[in-house]
C-alpha atoms as a PDB file:
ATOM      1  CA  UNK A   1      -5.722  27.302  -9.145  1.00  0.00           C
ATOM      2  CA  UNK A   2      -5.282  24.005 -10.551  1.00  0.00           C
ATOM      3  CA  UNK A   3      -8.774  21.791 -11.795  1.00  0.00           C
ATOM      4  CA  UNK A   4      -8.419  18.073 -11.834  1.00  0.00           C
ATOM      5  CA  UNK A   5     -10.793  14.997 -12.697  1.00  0.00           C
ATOM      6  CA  UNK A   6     -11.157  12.180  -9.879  1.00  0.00           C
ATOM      7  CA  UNK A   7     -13.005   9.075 -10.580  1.00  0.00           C
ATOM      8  CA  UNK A   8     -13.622   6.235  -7.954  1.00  0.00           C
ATOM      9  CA  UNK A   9     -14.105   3.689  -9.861  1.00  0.00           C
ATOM     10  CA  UNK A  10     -16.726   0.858  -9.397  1.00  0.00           C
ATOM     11  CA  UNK A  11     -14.360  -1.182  -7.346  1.00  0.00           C
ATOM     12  CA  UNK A  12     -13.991   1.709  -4.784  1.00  0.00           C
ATOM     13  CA  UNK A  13     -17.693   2.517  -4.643  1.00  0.00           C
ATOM     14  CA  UNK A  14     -18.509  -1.275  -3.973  1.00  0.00           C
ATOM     15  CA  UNK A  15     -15.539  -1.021  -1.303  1.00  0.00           C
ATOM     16  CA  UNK A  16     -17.193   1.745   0.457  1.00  0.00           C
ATOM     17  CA  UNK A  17     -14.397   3.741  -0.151  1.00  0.00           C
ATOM     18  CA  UNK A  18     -16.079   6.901  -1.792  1.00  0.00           C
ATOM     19  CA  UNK A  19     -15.807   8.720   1.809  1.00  0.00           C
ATOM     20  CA  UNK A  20     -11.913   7.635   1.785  1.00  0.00           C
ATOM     21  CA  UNK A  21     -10.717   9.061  -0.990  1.00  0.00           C
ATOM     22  CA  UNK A  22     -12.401  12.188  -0.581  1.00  0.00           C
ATOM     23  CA  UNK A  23     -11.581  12.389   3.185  1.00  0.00           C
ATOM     24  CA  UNK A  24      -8.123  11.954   2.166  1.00  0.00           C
ATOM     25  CA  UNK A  25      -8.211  14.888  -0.561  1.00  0.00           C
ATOM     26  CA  UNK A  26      -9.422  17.290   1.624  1.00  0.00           C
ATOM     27  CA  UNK A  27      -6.974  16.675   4.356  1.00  0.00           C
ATOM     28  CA  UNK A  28      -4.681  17.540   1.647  1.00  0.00           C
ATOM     29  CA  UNK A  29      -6.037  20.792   1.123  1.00  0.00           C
ATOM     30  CA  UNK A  30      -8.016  20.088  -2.046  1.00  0.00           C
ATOM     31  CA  UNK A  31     -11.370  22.041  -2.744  1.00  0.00           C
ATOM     32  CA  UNK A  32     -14.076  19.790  -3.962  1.00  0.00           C
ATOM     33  CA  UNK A  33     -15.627  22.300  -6.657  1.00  0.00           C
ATOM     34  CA  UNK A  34     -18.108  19.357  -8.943  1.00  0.00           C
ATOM     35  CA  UNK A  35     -19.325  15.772  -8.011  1.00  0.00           C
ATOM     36  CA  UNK A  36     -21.445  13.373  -9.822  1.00  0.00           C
ATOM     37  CA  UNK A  37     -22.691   9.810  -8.654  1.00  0.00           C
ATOM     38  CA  UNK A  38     -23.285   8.040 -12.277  1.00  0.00           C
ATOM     39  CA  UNK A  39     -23.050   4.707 -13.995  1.00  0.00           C
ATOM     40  CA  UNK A  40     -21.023   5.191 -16.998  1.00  0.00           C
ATOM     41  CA  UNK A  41     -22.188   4.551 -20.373  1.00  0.00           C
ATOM     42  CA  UNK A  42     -19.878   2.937 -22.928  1.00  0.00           C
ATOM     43  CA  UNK A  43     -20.132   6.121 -24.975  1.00  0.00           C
ATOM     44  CA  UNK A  44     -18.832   7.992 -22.033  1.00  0.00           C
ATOM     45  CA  UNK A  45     -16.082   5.771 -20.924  1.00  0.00           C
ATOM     46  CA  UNK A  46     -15.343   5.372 -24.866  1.00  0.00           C
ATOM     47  CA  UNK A  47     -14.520   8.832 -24.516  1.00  0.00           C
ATOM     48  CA  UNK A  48     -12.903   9.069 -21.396  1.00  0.00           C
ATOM     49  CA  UNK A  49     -10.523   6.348 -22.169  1.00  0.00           C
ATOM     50  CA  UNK A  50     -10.180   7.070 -26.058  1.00  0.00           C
ATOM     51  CA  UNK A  51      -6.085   7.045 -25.929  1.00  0.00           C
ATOM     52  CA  UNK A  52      -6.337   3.551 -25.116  1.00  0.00           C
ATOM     53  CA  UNK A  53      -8.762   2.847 -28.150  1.00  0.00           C
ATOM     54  CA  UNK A  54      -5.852   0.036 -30.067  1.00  0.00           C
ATOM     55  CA  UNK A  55      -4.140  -1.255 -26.484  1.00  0.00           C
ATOM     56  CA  UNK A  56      -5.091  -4.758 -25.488  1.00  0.00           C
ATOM     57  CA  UNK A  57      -6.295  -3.984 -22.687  1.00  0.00           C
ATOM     58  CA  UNK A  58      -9.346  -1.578 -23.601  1.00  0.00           C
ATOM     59  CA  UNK A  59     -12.665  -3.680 -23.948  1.00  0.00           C
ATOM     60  CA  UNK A  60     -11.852  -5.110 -20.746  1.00  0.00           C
ATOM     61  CA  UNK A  61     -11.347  -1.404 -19.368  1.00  0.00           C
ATOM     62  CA  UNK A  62     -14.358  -0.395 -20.599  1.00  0.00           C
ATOM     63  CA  UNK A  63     -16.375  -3.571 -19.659  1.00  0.00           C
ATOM     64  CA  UNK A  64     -14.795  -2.851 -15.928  1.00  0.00           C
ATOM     65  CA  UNK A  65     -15.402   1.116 -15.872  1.00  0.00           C
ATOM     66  CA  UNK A  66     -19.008   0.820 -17.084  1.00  0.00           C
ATOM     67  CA  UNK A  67     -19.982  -2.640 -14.973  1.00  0.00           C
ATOM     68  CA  UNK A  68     -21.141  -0.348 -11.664  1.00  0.00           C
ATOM     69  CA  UNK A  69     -21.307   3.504 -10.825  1.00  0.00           C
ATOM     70  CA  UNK A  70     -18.506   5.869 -10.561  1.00  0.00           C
ATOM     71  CA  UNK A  71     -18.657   8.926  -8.674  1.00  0.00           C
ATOM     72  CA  UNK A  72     -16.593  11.625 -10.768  1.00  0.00           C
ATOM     73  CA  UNK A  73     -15.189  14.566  -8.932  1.00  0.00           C
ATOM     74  CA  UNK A  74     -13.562  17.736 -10.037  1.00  0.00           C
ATOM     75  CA  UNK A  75     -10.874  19.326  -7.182  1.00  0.00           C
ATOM     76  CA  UNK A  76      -9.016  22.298  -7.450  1.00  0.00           C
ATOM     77  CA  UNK A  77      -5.678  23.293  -5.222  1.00  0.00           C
ATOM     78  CA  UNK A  78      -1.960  24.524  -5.942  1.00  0.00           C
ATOM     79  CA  UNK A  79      -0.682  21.868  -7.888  1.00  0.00           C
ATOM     80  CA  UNK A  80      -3.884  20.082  -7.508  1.00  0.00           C
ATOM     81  CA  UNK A  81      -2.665  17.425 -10.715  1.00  0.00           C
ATOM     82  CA  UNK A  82       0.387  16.274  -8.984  1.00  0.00           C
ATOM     83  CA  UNK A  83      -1.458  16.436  -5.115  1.00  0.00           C
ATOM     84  CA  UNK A  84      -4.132  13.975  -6.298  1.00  0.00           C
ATOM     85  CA  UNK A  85      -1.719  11.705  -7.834  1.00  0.00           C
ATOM     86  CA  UNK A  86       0.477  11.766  -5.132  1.00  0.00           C
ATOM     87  CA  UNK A  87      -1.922  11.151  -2.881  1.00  0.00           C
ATOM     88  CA  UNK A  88      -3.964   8.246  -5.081  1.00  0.00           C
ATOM     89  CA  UNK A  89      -0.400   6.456  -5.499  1.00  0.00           C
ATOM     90  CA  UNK A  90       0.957   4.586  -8.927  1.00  0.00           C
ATOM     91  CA  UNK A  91      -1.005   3.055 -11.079  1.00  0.00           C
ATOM     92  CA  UNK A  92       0.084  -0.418 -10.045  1.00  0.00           C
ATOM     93  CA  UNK A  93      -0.815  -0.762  -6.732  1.00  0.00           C
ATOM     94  CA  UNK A  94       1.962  -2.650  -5.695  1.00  0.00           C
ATOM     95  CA  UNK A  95       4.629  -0.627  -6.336  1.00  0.00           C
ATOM     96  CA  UNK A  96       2.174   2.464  -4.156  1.00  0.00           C
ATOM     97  CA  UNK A  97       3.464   3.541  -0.983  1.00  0.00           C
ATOM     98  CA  UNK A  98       1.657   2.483   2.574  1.00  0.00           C
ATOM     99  CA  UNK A  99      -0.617   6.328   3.192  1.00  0.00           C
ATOM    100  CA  UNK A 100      -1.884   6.616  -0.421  1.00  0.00           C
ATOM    101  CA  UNK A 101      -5.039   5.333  -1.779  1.00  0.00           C
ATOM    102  CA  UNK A 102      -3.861   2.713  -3.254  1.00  0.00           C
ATOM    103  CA  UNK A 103      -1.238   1.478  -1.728  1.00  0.00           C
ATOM    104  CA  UNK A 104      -3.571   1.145   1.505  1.00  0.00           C
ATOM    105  CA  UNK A 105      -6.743  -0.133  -0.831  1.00  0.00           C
ATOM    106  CA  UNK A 106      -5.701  -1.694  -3.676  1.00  0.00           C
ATOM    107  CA  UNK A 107      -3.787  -4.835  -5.012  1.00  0.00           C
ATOM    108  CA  UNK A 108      -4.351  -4.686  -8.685  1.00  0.00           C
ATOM    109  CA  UNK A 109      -3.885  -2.775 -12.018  1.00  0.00           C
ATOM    110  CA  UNK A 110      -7.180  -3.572 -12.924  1.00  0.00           C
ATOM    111  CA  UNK A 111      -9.164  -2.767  -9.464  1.00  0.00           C
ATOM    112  CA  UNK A 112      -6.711   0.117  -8.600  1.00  0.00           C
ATOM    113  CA  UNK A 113      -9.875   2.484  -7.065  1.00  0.00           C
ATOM    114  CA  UNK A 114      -9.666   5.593  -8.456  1.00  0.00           C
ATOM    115  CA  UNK A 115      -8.747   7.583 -11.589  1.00  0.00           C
ATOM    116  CA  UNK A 116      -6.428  10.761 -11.495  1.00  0.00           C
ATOM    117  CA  UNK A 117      -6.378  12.932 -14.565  1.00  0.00           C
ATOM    118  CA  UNK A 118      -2.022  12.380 -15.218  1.00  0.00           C
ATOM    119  CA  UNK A 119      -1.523  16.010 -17.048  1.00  0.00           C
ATOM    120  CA  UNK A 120      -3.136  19.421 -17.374  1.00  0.00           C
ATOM    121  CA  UNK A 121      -4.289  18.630 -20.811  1.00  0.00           C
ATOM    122  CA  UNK A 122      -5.686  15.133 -19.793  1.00  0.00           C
ATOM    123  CA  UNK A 123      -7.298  17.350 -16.682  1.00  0.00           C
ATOM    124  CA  UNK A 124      -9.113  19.986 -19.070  1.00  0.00           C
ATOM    125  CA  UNK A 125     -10.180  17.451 -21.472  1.00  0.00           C
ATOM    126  CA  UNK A 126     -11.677  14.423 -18.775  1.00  0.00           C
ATOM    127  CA  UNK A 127     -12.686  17.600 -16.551  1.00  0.00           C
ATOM    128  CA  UNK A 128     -15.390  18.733 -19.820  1.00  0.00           C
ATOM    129  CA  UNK A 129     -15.953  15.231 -20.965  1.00  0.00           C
ATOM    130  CA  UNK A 130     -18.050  14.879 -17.145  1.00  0.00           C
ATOM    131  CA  UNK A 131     -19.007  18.176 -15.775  1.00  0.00           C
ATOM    132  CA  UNK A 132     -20.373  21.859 -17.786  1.00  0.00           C
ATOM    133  CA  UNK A 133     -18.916  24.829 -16.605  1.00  0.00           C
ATOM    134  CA  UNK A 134     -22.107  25.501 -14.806  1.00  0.00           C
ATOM    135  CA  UNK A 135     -21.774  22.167 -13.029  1.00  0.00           C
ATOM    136  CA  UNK A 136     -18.889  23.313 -11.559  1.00  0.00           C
ATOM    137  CA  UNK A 137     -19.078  25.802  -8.074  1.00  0.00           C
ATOM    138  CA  UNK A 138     -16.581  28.542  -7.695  1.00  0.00           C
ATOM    139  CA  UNK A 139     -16.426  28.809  -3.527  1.00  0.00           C
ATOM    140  CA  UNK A 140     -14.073  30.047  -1.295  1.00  0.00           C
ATOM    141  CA  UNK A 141     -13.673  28.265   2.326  1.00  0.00           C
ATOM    142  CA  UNK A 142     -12.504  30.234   5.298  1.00  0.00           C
ATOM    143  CA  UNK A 143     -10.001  27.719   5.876  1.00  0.00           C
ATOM    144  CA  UNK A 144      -8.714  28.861   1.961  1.00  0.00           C
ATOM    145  CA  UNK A 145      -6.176  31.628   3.523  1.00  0.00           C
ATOM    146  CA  UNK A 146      -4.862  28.718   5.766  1.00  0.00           C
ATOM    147  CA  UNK A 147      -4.202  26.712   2.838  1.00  0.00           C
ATOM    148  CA  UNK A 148      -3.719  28.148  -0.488  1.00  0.00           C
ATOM    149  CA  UNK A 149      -0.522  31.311  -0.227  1.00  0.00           C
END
């Protein structure tokens, strides 16, 4: 199985769209295995965001990520990288297709709602940078067999 970091960002928890996206990633088959409701410090999001360190973009990404809680999520499926991202749509929302996140939530870069690790190294490395392997539950559903070949 497949681990994988999901934020919703500020902009999706002030939207009330925390239920949403995880609604939507369980109908996909996902297993929520870690979930944290925390306001970010710049440290962290420093961190999380560290390949973006000399881009133009980054004191306004951290000024965004840290100005309001996130809830940060771990899932694990088949494929889980590629299911989430899928399912969250591209990064700009505008170019996201009508049934994902975004493209049914979102209208900007900036205020896209939610974060999708984009590779199994970026998944391991966000996935420790917000959860302890003892944070982390290892749970089998009944539906699992349904689901997962």
């Amino acid at each position: 199985m497949e681990r994988t970091l999901v934020l919703v960002k500020p902009d999706g928890v002030q939207r009330g769209l925390i239920g949403e996206v995880i609604t939507r990633l369980e109908r996909r088959g996902l297993r929520l295995v870690g979930m944290k409701f925390i306001q970010m410090s710049e440290e962290l999001a420093r961190r999380h965001y560290a390949e973006h360190t000399e881009k133009p973009f980054f004191p306004g990404l951290i000024s965004y990520i840290t100005s309001g809680p996130v809830v940060a999520m771990v899932w694990e499926g088949s494929r889980a990288i590629e299911v989430v991202r899928s399912t969250m749509g591209k990064t700009a929302p505008a170019e996201s297709t009508p049934g994902t996140i975004r493209g049914d939530f979102a209208l900007e870069v900036g205020r896209n709602i939610v974060h999708g690790s984009a590779n199994p190294e970026d998944a391991s490395r966000e996935v420790d940078i917000f959860f302890g392997e003892a944070e982390l539950i290892d749970w089998n559903r009944s539906t699992d067999p349904w689901i997962f070949e």
